[in-house]
PDB file of N, CA and C in Angstrom:
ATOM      1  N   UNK A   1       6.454  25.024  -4.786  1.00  0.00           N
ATOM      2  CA  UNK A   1       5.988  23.816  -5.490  1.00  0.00           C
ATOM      3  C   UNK A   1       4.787  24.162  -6.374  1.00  0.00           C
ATOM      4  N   UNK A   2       4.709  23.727  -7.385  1.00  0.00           N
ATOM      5  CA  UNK A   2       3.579  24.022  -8.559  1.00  0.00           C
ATOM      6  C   UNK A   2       2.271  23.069  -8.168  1.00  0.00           C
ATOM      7  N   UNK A   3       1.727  23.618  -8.900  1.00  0.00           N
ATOM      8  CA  UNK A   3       0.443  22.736  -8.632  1.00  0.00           C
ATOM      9  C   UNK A   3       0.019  21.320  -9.176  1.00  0.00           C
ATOM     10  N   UNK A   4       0.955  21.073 -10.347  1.00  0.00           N
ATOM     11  CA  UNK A   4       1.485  19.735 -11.356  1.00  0.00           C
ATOM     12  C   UNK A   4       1.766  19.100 -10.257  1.00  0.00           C
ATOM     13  N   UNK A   5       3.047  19.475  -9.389  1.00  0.00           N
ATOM     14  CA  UNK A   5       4.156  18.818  -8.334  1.00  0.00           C
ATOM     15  C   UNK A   5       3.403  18.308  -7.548  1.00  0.00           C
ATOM     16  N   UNK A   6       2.087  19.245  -6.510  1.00  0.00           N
ATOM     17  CA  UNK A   6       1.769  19.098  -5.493  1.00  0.00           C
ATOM     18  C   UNK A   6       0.465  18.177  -5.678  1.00  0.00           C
ATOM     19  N   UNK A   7      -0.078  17.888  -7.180  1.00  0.00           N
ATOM     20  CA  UNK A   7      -1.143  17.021  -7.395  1.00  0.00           C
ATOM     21  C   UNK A   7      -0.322  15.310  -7.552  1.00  0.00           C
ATOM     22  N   UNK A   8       0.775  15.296  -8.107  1.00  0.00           N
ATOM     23  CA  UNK A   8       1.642  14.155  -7.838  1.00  0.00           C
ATOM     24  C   UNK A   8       2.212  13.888  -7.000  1.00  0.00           C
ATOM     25  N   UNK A   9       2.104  14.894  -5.872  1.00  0.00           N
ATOM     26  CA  UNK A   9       2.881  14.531  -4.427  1.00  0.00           C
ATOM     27  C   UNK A   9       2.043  13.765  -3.427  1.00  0.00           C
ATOM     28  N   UNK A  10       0.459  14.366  -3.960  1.00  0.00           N
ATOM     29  CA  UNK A  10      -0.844  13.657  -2.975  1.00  0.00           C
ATOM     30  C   UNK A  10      -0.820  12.715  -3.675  1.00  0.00           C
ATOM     31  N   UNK A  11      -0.742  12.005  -4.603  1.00  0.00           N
ATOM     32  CA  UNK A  11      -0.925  11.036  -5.893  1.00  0.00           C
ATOM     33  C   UNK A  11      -0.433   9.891  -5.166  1.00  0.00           C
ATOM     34  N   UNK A  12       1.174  10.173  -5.134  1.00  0.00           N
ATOM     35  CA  UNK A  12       2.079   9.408  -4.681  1.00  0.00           C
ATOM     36  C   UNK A  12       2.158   8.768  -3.146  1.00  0.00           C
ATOM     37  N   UNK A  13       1.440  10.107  -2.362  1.00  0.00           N
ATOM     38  CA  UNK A  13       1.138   9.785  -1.117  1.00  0.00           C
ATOM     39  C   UNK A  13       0.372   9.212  -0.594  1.00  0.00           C
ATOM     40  N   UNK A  14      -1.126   9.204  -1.600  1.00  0.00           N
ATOM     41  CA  UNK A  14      -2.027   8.362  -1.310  1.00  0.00           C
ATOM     42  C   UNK A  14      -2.448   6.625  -1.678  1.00  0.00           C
ATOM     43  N   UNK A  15      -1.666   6.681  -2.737  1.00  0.00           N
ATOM     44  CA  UNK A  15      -1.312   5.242  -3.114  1.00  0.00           C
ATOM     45  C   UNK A  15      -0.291   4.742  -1.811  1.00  0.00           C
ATOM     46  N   UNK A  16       0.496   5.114  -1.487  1.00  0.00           N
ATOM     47  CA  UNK A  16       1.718   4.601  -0.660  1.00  0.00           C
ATOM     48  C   UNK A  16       1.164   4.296   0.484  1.00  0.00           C
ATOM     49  N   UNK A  17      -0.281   5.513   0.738  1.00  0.00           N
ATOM     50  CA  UNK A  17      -0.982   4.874   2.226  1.00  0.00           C
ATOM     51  C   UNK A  17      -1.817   4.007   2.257  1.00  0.00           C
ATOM     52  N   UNK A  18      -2.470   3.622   0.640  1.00  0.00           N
ATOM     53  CA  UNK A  18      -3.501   2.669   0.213  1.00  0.00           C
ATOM     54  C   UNK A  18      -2.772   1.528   0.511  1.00  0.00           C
ATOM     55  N   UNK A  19      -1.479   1.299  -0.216  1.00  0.00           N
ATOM     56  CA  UNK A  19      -0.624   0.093  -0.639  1.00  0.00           C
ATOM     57  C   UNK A  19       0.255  -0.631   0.700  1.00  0.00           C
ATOM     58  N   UNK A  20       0.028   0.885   1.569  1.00  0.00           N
ATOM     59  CA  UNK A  20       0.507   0.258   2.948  1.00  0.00           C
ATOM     60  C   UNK A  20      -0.452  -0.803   4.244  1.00  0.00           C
ATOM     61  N   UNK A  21      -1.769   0.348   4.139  1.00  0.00           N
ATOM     62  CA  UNK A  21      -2.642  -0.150   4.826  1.00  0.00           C
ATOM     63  C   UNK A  21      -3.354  -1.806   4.371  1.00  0.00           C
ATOM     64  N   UNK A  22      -3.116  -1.865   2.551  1.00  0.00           N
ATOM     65  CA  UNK A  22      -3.275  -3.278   1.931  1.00  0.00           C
ATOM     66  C   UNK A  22      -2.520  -4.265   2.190  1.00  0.00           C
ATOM     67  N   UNK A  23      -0.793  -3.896   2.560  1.00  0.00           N
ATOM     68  CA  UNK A  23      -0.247  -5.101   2.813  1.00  0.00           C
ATOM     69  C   UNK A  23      -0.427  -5.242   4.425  1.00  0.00           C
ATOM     70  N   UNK A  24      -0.428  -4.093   5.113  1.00  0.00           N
ATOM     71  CA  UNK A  24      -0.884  -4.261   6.732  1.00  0.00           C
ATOM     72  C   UNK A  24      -1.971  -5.549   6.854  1.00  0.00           C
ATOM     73  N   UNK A  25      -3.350  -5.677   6.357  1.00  0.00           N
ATOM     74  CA  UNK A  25      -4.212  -6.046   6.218  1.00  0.00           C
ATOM     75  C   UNK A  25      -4.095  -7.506   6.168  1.00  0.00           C
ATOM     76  N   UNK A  26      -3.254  -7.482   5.076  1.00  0.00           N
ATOM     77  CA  UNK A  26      -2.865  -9.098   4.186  1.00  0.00           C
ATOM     78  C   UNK A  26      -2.070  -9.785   5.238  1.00  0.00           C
ATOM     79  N   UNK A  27      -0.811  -9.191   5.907  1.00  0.00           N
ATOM     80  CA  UNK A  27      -0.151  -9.665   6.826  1.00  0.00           C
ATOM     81  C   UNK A  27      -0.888 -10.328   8.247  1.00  0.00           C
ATOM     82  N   UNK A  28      -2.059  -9.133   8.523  1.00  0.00           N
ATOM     83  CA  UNK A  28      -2.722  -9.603   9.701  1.00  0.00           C
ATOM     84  C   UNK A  28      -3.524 -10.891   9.581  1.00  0.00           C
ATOM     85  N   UNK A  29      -3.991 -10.988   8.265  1.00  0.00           N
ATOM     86  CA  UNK A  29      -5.001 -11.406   7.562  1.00  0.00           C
ATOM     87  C   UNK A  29      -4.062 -13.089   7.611  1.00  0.00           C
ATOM     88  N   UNK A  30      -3.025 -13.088   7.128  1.00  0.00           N
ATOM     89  CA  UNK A  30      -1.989 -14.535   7.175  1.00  0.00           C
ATOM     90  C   UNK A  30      -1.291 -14.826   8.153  1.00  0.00           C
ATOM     91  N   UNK A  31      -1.340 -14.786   9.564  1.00  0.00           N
ATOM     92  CA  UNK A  31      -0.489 -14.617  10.260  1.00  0.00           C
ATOM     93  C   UNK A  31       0.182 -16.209  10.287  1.00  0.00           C
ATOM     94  N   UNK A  32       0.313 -17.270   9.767  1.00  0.00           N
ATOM     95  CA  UNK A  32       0.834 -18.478   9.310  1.00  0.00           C
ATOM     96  C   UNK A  32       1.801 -18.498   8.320  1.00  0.00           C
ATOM     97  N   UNK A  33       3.085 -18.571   7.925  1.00  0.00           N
ATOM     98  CA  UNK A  33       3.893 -18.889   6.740  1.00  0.00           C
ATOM     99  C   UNK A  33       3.216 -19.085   5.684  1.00  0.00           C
ATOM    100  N   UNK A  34       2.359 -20.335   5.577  1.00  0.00           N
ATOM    101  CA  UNK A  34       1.933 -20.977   4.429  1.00  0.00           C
ATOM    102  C   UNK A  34       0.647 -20.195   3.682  1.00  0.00           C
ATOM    103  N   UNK A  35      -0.059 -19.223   4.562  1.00  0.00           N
ATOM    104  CA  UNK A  35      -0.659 -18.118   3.476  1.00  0.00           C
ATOM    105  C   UNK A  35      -0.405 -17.539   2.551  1.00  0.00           C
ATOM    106  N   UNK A  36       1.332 -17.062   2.625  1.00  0.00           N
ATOM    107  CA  UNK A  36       2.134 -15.987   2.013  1.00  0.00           C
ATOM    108  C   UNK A  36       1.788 -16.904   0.394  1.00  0.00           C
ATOM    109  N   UNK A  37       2.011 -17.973   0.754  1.00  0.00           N
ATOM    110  CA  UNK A  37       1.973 -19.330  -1.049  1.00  0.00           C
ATOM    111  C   UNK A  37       0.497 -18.408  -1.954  1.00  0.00           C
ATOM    112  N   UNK A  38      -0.521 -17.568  -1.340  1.00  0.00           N
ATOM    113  CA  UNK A  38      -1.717 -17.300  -1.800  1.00  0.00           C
ATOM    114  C   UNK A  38      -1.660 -15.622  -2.573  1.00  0.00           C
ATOM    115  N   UNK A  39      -0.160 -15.261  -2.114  1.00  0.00           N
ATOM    116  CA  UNK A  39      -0.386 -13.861  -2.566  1.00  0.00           C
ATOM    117  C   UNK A  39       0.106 -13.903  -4.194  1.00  0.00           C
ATOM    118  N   UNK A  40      -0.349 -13.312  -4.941  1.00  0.00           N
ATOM    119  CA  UNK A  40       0.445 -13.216  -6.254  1.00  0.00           C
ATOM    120  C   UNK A  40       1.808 -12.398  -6.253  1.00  0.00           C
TER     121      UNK A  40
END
């Protein structure tokens, strides 16, 4: 793997753990139906 590859592989990986741990958060954060109406 090149070093292009392996700087877009952490890229990709670290957004995906940002974007995971953000909706984790949001979910805990609403645990009611009628929160979900607040997300964009």
């Amino acid at each position: 793997m090149t070093t292009i590859g392996l700087y877009y592989f952490f890229q990709f990986y670290i957004v995906s753990v940002i974007y995971f741990l953000t909706l984790l958060i949001v979910v805990e954060g609403t645990q009611t139906p009628a929160g979900n109406s607040g997300k964009a």
